[in-house]
PDB file of N, CA and C in Angstrom:
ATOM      1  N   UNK A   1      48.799  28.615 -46.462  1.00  0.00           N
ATOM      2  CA  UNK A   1      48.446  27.804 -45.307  1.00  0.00           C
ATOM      3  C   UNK A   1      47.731  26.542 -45.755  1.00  0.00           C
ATOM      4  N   UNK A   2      48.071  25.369 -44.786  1.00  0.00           N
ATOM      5  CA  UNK A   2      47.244  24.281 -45.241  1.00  0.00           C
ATOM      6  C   UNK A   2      46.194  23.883 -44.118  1.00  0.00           C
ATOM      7  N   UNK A   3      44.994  23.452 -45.320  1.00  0.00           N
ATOM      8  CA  UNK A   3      43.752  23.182 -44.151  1.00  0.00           C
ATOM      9  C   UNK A   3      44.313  21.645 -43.355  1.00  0.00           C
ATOM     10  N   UNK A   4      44.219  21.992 -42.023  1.00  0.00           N
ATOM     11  CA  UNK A   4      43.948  20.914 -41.045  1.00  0.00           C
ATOM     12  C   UNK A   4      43.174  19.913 -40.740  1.00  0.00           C
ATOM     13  N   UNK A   5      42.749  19.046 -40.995  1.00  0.00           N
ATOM     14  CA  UNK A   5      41.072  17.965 -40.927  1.00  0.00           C
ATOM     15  C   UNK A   5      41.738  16.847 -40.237  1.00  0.00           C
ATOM     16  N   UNK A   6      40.825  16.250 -39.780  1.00  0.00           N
ATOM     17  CA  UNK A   6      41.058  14.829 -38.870  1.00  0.00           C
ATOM     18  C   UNK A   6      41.974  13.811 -40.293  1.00  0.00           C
ATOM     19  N   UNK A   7      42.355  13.429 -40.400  1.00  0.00           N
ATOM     20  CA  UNK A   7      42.283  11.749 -41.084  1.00  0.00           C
ATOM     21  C   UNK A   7      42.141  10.855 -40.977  1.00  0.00           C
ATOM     22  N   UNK A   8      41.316  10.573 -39.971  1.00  0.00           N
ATOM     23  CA  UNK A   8      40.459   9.177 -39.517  1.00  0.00           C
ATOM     24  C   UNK A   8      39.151   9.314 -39.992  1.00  0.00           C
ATOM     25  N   UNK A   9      38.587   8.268 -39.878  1.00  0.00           N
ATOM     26  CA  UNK A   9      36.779   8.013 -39.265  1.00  0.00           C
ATOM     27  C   UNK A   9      36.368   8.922 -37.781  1.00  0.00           C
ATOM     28  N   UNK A  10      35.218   9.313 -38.399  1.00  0.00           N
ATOM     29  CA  UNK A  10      34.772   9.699 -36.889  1.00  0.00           C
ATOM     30  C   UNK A  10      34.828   8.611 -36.203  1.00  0.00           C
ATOM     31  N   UNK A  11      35.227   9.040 -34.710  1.00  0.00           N
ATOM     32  CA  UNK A  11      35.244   7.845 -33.717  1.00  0.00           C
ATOM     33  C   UNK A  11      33.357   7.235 -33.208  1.00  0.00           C
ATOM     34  N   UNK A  12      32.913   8.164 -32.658  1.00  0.00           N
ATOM     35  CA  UNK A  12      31.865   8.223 -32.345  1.00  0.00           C
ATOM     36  C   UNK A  12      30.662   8.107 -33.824  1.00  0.00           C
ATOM     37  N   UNK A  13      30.042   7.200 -33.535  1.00  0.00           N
ATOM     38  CA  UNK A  13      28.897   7.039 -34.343  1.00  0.00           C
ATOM     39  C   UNK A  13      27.736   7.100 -34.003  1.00  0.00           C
ATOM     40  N   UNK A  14      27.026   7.776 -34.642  1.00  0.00           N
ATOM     41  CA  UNK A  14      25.105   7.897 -34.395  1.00  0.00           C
ATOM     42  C   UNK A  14      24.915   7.198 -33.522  1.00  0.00           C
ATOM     43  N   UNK A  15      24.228   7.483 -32.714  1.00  0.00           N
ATOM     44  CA  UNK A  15      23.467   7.024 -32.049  1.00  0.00           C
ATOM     45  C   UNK A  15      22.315   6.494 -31.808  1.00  0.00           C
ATOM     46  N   UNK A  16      22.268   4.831 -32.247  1.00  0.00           N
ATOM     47  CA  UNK A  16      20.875   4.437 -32.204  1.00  0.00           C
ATOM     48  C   UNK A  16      19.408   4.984 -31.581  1.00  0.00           C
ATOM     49  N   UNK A  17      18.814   4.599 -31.475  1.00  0.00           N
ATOM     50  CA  UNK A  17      17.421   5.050 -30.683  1.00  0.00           C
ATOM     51  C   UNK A  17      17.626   4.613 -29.143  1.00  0.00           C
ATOM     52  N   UNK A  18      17.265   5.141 -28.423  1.00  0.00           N
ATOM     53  CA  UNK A  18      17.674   5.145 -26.848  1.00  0.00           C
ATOM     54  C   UNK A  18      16.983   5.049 -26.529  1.00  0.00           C
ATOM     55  N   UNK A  19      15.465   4.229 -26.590  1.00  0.00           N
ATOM     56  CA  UNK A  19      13.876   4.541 -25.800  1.00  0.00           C
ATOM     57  C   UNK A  19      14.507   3.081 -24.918  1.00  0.00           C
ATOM     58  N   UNK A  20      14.091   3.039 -23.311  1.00  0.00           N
ATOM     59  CA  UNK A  20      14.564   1.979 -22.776  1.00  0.00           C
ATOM     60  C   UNK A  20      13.619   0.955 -23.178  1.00  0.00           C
ATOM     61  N   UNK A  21      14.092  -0.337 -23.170  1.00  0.00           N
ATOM     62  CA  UNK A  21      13.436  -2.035 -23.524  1.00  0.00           C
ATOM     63  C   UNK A  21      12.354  -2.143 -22.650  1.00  0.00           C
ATOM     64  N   UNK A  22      11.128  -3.032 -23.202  1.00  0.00           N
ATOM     65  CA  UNK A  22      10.168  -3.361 -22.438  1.00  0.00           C
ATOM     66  C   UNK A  22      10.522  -3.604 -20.852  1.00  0.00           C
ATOM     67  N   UNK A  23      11.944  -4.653 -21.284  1.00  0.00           N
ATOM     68  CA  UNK A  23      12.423  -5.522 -19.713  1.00  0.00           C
ATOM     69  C   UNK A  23      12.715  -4.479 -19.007  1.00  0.00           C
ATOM     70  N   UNK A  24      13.331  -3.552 -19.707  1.00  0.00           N
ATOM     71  CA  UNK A  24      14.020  -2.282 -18.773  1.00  0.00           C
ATOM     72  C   UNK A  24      12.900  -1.664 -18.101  1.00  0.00           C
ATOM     73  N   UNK A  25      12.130  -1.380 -18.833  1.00  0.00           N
ATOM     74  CA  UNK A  25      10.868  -0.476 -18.162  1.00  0.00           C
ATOM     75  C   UNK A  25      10.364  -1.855 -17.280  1.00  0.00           C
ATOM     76  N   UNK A  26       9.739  -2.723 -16.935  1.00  0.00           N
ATOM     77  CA  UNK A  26       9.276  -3.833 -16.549  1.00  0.00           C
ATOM     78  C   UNK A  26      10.178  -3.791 -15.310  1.00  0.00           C
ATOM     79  N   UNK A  27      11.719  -4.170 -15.046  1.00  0.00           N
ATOM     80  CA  UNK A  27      12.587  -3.626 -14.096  1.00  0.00           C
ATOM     81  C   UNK A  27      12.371  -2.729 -13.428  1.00  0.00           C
ATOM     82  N   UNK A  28      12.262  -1.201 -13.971  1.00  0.00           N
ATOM     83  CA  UNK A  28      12.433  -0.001 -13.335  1.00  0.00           C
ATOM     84  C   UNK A  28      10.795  -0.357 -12.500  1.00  0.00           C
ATOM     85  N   UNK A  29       9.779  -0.706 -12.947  1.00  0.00           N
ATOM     86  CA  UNK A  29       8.603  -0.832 -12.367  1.00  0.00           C
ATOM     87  C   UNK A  29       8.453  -1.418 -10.885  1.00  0.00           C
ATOM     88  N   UNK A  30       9.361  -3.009 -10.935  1.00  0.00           N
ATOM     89  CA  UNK A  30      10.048  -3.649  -9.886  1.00  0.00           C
ATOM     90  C   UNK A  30      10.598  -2.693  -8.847  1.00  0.00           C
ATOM     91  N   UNK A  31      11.266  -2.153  -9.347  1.00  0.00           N
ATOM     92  CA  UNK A  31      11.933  -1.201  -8.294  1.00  0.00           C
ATOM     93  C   UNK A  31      11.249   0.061  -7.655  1.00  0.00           C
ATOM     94  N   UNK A  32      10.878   0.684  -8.386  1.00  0.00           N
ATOM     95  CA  UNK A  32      10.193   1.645  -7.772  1.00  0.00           C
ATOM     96  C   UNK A  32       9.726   1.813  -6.144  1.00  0.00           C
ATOM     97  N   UNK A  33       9.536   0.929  -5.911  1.00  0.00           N
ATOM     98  CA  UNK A  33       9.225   1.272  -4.290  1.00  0.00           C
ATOM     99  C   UNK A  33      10.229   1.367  -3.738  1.00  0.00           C
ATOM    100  N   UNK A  34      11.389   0.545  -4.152  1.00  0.00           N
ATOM    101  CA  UNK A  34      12.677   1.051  -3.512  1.00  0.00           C
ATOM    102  C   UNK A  34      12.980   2.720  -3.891  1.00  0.00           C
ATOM    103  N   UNK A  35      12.880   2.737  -5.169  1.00  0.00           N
ATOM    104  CA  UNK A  35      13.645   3.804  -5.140  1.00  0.00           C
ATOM    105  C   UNK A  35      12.945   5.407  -4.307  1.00  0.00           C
ATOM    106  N   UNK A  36      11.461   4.906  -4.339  1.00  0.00           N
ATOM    107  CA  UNK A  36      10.810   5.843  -3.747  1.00  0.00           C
ATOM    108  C   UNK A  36      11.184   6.075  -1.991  1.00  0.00           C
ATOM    109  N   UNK A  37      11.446   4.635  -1.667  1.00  0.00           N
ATOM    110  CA  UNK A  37      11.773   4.643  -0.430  1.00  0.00           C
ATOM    111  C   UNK A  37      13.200   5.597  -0.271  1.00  0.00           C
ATOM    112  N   UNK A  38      14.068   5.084  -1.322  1.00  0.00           N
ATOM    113  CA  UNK A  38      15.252   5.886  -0.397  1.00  0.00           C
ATOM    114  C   UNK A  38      15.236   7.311  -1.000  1.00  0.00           C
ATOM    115  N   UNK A  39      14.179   7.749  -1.857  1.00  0.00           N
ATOM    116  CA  UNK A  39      14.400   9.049  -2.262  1.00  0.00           C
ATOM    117  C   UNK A  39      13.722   9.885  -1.177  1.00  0.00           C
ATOM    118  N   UNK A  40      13.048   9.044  -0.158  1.00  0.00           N
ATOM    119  CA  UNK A  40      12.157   9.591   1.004  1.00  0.00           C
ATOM    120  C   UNK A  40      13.320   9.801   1.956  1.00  0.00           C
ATOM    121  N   UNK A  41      13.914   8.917   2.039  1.00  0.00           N
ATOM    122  CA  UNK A  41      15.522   8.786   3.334  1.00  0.00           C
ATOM    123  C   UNK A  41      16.259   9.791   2.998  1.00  0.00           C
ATOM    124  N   UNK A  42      16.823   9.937   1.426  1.00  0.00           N
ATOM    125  CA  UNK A  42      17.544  11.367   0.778  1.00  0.00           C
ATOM    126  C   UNK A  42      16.766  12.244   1.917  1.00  0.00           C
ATOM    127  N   UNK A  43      15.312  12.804   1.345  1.00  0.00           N
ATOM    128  CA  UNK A  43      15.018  13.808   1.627  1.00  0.00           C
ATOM    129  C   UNK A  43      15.071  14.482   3.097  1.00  0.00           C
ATOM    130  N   UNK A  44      14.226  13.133   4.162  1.00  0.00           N
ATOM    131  CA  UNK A  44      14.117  13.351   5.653  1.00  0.00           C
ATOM    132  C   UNK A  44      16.099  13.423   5.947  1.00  0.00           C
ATOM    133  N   UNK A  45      16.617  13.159   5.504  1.00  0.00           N
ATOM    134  CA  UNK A  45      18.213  13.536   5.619  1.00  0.00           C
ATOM    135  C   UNK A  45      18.812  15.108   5.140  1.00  0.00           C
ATOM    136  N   UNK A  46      18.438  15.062   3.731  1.00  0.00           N
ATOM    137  CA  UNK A  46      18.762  17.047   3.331  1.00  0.00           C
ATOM    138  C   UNK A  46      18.171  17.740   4.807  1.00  0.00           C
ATOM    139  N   UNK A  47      16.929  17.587   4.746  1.00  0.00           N
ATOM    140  CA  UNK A  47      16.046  18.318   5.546  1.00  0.00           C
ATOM    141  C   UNK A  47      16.926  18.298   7.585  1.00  0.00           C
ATOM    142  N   UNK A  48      17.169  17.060   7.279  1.00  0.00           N
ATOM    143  CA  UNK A  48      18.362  17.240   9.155  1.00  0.00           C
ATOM    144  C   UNK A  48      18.984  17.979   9.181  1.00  0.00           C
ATOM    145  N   UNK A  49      19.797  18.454   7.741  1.00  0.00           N
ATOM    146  CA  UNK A  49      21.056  19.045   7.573  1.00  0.00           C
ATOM    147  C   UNK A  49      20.790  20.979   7.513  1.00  0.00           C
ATOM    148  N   UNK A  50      19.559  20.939   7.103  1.00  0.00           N
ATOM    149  CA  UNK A  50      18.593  22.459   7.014  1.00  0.00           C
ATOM    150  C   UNK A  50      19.291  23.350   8.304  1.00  0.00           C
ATOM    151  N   UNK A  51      19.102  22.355   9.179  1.00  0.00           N
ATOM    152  CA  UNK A  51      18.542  23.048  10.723  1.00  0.00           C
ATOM    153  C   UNK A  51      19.780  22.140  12.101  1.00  0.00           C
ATOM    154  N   UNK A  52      19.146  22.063  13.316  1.00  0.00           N
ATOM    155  CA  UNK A  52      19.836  21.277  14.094  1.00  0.00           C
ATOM    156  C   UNK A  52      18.501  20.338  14.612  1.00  0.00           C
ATOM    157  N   UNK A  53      19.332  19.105  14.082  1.00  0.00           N
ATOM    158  CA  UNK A  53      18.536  17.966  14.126  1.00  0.00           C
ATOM    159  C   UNK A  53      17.413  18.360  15.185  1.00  0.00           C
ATOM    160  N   UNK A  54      16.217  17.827  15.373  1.00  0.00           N
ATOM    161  CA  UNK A  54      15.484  17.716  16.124  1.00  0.00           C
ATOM    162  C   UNK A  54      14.567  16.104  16.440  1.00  0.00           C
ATOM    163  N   UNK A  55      14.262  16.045  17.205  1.00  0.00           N
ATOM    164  CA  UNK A  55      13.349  14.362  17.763  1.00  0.00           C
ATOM    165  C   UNK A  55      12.372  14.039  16.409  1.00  0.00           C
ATOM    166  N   UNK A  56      11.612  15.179  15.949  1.00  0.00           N
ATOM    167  CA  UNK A  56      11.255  15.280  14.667  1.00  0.00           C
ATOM    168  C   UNK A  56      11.779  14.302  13.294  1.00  0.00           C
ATOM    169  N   UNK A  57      13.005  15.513  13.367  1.00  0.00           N
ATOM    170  CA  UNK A  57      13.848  14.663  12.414  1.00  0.00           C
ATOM    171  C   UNK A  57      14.488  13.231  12.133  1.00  0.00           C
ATOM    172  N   UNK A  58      14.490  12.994  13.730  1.00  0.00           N
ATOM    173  CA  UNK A  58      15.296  11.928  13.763  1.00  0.00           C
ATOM    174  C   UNK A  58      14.049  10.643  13.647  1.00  0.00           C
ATOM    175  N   UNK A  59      12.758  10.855  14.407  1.00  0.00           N
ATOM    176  CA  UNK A  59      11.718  10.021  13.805  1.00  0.00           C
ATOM    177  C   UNK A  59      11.580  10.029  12.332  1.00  0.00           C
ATOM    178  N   UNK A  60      11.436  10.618  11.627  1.00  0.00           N
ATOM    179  CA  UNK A  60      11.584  10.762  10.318  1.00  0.00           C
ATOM    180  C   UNK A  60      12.132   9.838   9.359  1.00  0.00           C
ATOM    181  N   UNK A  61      13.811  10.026   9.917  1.00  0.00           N
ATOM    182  CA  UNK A  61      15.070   9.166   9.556  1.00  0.00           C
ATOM    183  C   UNK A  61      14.709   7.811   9.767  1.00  0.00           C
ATOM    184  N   UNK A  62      14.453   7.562  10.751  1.00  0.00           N
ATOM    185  CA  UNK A  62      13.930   6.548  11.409  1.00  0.00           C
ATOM    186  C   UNK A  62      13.233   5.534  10.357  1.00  0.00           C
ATOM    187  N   UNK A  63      11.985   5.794  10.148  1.00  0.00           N
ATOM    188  CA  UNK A  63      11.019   5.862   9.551  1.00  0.00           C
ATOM    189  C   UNK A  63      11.346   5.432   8.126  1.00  0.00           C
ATOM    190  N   UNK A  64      12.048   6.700   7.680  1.00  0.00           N
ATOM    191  CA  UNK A  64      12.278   6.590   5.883  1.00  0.00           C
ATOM    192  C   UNK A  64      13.629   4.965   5.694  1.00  0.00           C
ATOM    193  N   UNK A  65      14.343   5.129   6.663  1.00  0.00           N
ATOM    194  CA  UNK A  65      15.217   3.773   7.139  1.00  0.00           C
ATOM    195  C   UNK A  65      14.470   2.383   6.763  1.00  0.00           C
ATOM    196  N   UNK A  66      13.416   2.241   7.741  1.00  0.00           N
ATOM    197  CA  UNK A  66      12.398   1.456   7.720  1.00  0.00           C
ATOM    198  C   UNK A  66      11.961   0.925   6.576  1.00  0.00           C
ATOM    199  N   UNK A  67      11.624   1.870   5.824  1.00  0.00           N
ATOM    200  CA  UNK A  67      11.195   1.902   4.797  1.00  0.00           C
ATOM    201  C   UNK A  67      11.679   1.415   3.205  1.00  0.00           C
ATOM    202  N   UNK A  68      13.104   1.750   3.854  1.00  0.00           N
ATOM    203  CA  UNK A  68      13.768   1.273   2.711  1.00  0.00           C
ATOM    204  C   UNK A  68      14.472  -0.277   3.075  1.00  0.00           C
ATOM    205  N   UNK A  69      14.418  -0.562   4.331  1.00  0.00           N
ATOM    206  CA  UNK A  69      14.907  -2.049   4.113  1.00  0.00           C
ATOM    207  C   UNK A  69      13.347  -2.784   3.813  1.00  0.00           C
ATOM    208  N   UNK A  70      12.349  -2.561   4.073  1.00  0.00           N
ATOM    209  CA  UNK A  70      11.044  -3.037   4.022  1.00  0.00           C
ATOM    210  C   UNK A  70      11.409  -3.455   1.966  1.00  0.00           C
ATOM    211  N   UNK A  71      11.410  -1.859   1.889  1.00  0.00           N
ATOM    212  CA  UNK A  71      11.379  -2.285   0.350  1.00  0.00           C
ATOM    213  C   UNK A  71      12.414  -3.136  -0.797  1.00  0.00           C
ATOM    214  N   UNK A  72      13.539  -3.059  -0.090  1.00  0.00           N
ATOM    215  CA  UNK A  72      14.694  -3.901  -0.077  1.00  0.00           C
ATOM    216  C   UNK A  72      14.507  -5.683  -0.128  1.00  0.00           C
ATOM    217  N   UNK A  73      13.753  -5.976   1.059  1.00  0.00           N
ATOM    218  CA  UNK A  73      13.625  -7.350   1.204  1.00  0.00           C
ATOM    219  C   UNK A  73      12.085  -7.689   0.452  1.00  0.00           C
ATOM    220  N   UNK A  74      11.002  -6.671   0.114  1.00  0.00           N
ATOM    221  CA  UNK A  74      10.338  -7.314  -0.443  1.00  0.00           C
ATOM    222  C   UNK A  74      10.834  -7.313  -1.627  1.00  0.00           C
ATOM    223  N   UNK A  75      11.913  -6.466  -2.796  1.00  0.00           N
ATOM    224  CA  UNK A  75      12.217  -7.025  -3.512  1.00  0.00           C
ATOM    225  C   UNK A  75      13.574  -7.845  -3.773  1.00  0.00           C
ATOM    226  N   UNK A  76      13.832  -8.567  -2.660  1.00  0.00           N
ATOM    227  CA  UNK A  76      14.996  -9.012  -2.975  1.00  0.00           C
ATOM    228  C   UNK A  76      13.692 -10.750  -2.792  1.00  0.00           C
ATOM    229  N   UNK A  77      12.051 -10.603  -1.948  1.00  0.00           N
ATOM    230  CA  UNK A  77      11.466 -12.323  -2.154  1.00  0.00           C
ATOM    231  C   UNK A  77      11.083 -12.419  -3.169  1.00  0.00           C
ATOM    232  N   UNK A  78      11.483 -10.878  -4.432  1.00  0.00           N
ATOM    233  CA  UNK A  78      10.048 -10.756  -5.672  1.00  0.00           C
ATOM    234  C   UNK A  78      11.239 -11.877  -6.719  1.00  0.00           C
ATOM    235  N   UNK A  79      10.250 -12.928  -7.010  1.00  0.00           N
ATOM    236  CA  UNK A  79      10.502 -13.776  -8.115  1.00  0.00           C
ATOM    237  C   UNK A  79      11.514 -13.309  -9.116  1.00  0.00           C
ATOM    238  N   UNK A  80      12.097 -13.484  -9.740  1.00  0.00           N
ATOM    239  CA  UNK A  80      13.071 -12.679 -10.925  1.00  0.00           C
ATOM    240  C   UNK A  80      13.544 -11.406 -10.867  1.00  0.00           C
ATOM    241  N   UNK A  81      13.273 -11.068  -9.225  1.00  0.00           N
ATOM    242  CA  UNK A  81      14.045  -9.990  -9.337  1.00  0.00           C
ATOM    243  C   UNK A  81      15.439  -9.842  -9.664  1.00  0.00           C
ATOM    244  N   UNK A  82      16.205  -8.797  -9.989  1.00  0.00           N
ATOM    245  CA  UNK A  82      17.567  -8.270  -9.573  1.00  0.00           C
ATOM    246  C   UNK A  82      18.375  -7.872  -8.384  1.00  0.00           C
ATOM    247  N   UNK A  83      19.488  -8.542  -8.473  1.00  0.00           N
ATOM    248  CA  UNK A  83      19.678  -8.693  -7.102  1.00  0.00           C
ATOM    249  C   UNK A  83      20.078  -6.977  -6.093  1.00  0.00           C
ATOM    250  N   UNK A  84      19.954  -6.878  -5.336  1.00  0.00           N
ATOM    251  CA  UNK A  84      19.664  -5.485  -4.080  1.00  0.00           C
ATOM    252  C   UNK A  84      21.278  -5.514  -3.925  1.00  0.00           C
ATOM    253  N   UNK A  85      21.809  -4.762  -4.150  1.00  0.00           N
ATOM    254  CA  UNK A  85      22.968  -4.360  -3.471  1.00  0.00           C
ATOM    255  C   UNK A  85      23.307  -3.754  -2.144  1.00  0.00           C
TER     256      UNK A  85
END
């Protein structure tokens, strides 16, 4: 029998160091209130889906909504931000 082996180069190579860039972290910092906001909207949303909606819930929704265009437009006036999709 004959041994089988690739005859190429590995395709894939090492993988540099992956710690994110100052700017990156500096970015993610920027954002954060967004993302907190809509991880609040996620949640008051799972939580509708628990049960049958209630006035509760739907203030909630409401609310976490709010919240996320709030955080949306303050960073879409923040200086150098990235743009909000």
């Amino acid at each position: 029998m004959k041994n089988i082996a690739a005859l190429q180069k590995v395709v894939t190579a090492a993988l540099p160091d992956i710690e994110p860039m100052p700017a990156e972290l500096d970015a993610i910092d920027i954002e954060m209130p967004l993302i907190l906001a809509e991880v609040e909207l996620l949640d008051a949303q799972i939580t509708a889906l628990d049960h049958t909606p209630n006035e509760l819930d739907t203030r909630r929704i409401r609310r976490a909504r709010r919240k996320v265009l709030a955080a949306r437009r303050a960073l879409a006036n923040h200086v150098g931000a990235p743009e909000v999709a």
